[in-house]
Protein backbone atom coordinates (compact mmCIF):
# COMPACT_ATOMS: atom_id res chain seq x y z
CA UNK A 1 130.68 18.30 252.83
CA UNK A 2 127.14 16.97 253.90
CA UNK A 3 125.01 19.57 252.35
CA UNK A 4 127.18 17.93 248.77
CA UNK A 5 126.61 14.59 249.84
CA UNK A 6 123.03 15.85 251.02
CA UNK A 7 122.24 17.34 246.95
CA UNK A 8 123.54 14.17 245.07
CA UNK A 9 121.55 11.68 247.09
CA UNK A 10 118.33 14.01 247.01
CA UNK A 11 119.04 14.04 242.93
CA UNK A 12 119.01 10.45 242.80
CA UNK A 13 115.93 9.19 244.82
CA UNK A 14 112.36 9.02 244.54
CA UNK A 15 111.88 10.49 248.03
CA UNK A 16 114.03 13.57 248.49
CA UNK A 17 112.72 14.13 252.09
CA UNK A 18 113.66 10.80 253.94
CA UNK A 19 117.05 11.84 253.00
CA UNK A 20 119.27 12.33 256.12
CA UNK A 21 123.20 13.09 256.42
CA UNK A 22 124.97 12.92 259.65
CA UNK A 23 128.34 14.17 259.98
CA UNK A 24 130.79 12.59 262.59
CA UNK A 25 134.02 14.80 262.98
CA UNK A 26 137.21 12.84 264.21
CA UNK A 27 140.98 14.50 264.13
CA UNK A 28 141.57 14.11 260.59
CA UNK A 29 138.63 11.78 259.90
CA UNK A 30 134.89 12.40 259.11
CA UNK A 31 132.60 9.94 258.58
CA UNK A 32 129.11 11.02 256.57
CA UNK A 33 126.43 8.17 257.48
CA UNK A 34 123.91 8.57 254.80
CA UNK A 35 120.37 7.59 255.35
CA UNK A 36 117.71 6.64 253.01
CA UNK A 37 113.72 5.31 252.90
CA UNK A 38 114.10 1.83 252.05
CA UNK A 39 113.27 1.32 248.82
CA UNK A 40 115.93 4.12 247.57
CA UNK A 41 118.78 2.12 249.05
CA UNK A 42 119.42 0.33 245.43
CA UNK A 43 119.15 3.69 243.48
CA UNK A 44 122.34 5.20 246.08
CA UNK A 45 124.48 1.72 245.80
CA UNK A 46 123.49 1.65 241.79
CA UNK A 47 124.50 -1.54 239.80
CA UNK A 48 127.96 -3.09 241.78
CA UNK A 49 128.34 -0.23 243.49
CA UNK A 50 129.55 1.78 241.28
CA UNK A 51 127.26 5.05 242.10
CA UNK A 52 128.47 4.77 245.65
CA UNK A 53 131.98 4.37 244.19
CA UNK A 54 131.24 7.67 242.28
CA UNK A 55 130.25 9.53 245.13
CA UNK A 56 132.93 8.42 247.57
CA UNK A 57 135.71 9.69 244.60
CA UNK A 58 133.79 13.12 244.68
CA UNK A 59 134.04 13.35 248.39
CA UNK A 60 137.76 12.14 248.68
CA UNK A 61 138.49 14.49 245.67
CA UNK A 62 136.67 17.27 248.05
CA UNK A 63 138.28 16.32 251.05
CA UNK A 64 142.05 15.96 250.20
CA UNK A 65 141.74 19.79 249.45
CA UNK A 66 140.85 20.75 252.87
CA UNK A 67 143.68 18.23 254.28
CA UNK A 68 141.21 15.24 255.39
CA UNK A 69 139.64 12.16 255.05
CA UNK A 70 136.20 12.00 254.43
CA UNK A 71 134.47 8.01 254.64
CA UNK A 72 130.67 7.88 253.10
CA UNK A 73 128.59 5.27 255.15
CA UNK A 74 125.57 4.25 253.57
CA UNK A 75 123.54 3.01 257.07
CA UNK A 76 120.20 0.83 255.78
């Protein structure tokens, strides 16, 4: 789940390499805390949020088939 999460943020930014993905396992949770160089926040949050949005729906759709919940934390 973090090496998908890893590929879509590395797609979107100007600096592929600052891009960091920490998983957290819990029972049925995990929480991805996604890391970026400053100035590539904006491009992963995109206009209202919707590119976040976008990615949290492809990790929920990716999660629910392995029976759990997956939360994406964007950490600044």
């Amino acid at each position: 789940m973090d090496e998908l999460v890893n590929q879509i943020a590395q797609s979107l930014v100007d600096r592929p390499q600052e891009v960091r993905v920490n998983a957290i396992q819990g029972g049925q949770t995990i929480v991805l805390e996604l890391r970026v160089a400053k100035d590539d926040i904006g491009k992963i949050i995109g206009k209202q949020g919707r590119t976040a949005q976008a990615m949290r729906t492809i990790i929920a759709a990716v999660s629910a088939k392995f029976k759990k919940r997956t939360v994406l934390d964007i950490v600044e």
